[in-house]
C-alpha atoms as a PDB file:
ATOM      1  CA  UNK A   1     135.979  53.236  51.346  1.00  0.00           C
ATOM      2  CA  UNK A   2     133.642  55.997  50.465  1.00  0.00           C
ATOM      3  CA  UNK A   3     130.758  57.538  52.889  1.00  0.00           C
ATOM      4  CA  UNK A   4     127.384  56.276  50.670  1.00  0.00           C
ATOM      5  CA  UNK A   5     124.915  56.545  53.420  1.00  0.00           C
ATOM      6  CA  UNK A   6     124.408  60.294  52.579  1.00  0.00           C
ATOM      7  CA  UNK A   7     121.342  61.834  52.981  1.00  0.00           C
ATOM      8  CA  UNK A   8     118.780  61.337  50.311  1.00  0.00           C
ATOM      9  CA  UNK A   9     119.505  57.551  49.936  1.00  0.00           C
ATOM     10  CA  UNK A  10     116.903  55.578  49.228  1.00  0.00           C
ATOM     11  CA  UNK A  11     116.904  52.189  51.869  1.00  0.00           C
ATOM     12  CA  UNK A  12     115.437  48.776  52.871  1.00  0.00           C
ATOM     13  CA  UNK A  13     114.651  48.342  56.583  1.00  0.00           C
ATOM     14  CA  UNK A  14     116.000  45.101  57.318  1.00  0.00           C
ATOM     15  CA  UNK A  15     114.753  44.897  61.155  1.00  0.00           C
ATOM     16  CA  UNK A  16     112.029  45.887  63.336  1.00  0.00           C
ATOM     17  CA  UNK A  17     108.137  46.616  62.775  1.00  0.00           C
ATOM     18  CA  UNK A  18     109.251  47.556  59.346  1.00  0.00           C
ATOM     19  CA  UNK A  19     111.432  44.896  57.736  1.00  0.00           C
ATOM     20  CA  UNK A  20     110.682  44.929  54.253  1.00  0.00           C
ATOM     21  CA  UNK A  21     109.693  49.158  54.046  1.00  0.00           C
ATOM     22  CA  UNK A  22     111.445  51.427  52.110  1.00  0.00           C
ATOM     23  CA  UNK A  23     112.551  54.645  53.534  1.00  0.00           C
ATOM     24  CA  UNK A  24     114.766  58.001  52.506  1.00  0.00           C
ATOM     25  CA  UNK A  25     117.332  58.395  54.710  1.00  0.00           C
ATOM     26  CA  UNK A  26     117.373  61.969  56.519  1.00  0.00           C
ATOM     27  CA  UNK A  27     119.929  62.210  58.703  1.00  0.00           C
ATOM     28  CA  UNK A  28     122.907  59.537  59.379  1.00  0.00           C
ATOM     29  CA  UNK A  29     125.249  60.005  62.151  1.00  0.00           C
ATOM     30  CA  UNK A  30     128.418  57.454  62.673  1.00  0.00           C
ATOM     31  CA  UNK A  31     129.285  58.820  65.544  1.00  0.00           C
ATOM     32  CA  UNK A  32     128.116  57.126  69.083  1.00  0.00           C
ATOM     33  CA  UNK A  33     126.996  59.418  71.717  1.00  0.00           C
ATOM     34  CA  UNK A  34     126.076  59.379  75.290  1.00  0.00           C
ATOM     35  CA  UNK A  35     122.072  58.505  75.113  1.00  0.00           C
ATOM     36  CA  UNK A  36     122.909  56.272  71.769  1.00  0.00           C
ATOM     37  CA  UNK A  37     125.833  53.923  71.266  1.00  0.00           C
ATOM     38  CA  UNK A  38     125.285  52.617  68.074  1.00  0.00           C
ATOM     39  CA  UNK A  39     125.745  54.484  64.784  1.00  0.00           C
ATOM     40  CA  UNK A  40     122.187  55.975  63.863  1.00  0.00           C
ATOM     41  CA  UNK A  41     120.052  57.481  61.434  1.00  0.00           C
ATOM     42  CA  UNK A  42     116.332  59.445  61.007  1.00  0.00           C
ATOM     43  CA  UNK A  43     114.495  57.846  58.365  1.00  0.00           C
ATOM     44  CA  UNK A  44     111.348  58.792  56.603  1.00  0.00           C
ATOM     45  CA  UNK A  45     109.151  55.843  55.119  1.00  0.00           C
ATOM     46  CA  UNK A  46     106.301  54.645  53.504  1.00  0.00           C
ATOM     47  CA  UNK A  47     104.286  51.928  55.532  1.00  0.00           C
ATOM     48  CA  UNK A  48     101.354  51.471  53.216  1.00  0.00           C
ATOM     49  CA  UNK A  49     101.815  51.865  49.384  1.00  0.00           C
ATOM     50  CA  UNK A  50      99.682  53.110  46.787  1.00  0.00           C
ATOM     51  CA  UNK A  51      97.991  50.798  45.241  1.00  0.00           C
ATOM     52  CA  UNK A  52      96.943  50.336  41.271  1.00  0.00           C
ATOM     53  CA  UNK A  53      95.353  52.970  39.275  1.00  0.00           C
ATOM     54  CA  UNK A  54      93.206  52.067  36.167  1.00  0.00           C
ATOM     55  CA  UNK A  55      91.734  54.608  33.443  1.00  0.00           C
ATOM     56  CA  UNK A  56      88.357  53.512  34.403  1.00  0.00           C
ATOM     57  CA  UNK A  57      88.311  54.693  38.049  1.00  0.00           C
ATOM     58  CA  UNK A  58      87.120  57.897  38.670  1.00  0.00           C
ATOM     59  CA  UNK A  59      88.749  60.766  40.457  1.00  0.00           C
ATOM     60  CA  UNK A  60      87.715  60.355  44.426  1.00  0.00           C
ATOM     61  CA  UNK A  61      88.431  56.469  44.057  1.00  0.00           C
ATOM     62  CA  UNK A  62      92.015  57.435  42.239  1.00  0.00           C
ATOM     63  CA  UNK A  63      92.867  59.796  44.858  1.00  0.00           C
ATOM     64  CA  UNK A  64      91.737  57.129  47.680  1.00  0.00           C
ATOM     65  CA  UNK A  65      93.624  54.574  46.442  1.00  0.00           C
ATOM     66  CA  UNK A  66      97.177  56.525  45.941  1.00  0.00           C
ATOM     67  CA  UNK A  67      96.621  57.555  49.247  1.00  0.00           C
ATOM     68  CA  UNK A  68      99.815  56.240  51.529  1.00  0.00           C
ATOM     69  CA  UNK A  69     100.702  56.465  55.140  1.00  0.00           C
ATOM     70  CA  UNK A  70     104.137  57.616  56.549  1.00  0.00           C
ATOM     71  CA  UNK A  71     106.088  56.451  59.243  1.00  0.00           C
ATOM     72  CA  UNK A  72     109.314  58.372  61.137  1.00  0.00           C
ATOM     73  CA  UNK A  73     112.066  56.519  62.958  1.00  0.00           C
ATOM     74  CA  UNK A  74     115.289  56.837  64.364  1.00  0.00           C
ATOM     75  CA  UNK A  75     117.006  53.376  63.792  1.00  0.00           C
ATOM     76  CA  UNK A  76     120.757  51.592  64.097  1.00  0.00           C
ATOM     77  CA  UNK A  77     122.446  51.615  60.202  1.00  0.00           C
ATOM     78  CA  UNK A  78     123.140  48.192  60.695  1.00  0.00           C
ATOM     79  CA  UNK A  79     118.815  47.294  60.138  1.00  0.00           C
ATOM     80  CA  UNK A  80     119.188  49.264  56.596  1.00  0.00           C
ATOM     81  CA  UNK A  81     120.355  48.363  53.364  1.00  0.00           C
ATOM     82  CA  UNK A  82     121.159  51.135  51.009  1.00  0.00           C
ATOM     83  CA  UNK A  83     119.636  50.842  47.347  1.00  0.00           C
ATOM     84  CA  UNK A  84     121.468  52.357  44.065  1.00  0.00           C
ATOM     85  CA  UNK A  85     118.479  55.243  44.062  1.00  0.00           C
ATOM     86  CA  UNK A  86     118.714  58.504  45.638  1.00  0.00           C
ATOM     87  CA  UNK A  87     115.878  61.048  46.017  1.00  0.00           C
ATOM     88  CA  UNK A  88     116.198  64.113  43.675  1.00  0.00           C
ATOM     89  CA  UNK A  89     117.385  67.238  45.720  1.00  0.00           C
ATOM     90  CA  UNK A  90     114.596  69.370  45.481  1.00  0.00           C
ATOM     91  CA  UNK A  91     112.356  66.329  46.861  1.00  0.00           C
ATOM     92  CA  UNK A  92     114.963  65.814  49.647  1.00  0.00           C
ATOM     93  CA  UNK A  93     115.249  69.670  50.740  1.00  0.00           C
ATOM     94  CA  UNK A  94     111.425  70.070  51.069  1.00  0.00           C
ATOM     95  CA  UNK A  95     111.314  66.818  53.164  1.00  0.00           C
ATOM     96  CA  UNK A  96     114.032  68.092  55.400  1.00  0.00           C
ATOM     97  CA  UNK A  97     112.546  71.020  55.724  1.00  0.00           C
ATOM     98  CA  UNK A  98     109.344  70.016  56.921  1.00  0.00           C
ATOM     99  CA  UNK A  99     111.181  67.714  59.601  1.00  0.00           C
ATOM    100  CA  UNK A 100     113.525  70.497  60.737  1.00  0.00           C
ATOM    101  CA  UNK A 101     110.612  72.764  61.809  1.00  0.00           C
ATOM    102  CA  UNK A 102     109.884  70.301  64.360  1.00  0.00           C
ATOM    103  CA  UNK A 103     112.817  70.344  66.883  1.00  0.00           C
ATOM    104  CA  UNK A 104     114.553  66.479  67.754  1.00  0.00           C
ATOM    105  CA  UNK A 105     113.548  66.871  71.162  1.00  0.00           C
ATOM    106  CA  UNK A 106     109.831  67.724  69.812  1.00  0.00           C
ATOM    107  CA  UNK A 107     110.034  64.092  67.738  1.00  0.00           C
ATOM    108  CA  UNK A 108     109.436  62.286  70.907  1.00  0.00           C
ATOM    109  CA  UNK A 109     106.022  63.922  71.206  1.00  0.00           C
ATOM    110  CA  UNK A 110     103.400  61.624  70.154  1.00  0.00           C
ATOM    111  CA  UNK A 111     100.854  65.058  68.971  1.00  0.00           C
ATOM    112  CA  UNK A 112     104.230  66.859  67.014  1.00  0.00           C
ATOM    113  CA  UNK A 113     105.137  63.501  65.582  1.00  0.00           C
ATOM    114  CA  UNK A 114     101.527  63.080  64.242  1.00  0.00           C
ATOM    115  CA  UNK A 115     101.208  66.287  62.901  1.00  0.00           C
ATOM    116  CA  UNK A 116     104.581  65.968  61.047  1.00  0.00           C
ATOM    117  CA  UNK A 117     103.538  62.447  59.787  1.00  0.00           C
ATOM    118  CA  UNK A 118     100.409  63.831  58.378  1.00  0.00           C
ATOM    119  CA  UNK A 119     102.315  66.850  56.399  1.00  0.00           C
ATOM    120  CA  UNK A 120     104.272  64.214  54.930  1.00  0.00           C
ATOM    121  CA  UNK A 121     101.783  62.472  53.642  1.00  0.00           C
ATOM    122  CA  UNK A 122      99.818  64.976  52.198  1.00  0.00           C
ATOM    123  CA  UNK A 123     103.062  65.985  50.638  1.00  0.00           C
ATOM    124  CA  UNK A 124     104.223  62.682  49.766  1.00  0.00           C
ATOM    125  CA  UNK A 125     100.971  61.536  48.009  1.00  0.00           C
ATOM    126  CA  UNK A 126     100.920  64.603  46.014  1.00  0.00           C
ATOM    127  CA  UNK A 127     104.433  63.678  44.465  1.00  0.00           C
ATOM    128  CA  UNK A 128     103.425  60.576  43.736  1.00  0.00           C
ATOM    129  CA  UNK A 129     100.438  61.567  42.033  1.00  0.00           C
ATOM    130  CA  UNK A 130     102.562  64.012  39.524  1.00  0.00           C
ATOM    131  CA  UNK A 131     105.256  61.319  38.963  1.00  0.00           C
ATOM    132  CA  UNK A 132     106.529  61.663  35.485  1.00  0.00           C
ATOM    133  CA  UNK A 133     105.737  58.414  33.734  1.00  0.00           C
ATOM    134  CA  UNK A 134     108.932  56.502  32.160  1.00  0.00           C
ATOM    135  CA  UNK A 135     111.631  54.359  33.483  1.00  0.00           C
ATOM    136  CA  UNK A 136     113.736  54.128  36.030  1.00  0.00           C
ATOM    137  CA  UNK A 137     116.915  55.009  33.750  1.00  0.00           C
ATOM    138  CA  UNK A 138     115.196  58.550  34.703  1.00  0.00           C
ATOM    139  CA  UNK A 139     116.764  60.526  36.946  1.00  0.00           C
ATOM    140  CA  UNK A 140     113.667  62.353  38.098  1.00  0.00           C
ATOM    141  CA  UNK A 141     111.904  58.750  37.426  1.00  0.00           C
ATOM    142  CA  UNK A 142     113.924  56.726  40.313  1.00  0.00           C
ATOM    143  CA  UNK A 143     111.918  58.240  43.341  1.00  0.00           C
ATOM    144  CA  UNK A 144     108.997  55.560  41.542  1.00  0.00           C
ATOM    145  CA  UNK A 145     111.614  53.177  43.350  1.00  0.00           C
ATOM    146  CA  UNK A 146     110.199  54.006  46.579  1.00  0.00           C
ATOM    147  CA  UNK A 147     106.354  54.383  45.456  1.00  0.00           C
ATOM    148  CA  UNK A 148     106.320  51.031  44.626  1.00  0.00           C
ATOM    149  CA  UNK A 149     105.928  48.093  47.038  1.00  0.00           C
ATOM    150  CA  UNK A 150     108.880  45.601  47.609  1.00  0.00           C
ATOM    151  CA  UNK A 151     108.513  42.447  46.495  1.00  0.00           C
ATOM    152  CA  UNK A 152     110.072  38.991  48.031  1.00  0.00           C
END
């Protein structure tokens, strides 16, 4: 069987603090070593959603409302479930970027961590906000997949 937990996945947390969330998945590693012995991955996710946008609101209550917040984790694969969407590569690469400044011993620091979270927001929000309207057929449409809150 094929590797399809590649980076750039779109997920579902299954377990934890937050079940339910969608995330991109960052970094997977099958491999158990020493301080971890269970199959793991870094995820990047969105723990508040925007929420509706009408024509009628003005600018600072738009950009208050599409506001999101970000969360980082390092979690077992066996809490995710992988989706059919993946995150376009130029989306991915920036994202990756922007975690690899910060070093993997540096993720355990709570300022670093909060710093990092914050950049992703800001950049986050701002790709949400010039999402290409259409559906998801779109290839540069699916990362509206993880925009939008789940619904069970």
């Amino acid at each position: 069987m094929g590797k399809f937990l590649k980076p750039g996945r779109l997920i579902v947390m299954l377990a934890g603090r937050y079940a339910g969330k969608k995330a991109i998945l960052i970094k997977a590693n099958e491999e158990t070593t020493k301080d971890c012995k269970f199959p793991n991955g870094l995820v990047v996710g969105i723990q508040r959603y925007p929420r509706k946008v009408t024509k009628r609101m003005g600018q600072k209550q738009i950009r208050k409302r599409t506001t999101l917040k970000v969360f980082i984790k390092q979690l077992n694969l066996n809490h995710i479930m992988p989706t059919r969407y993946r995150l376009e590569e130029s989306t991915l690469k920036e994202v990756r970027d922007r975690i690899e400044r910060v070093k993997e011993s540096e993720l355990k620091n709570v300022e670093k961590r909060k710093d990092l979270r914050k950049n992703l927001r800001k950049y986050l929000a701002e790709k949400y906000r010039t999402l290409p309207a259409g559906s998801l057929a779109d290839k540069k449409a699916q990362s509206r997949f993880l925009f939008s809150k789940l619904r069970f």
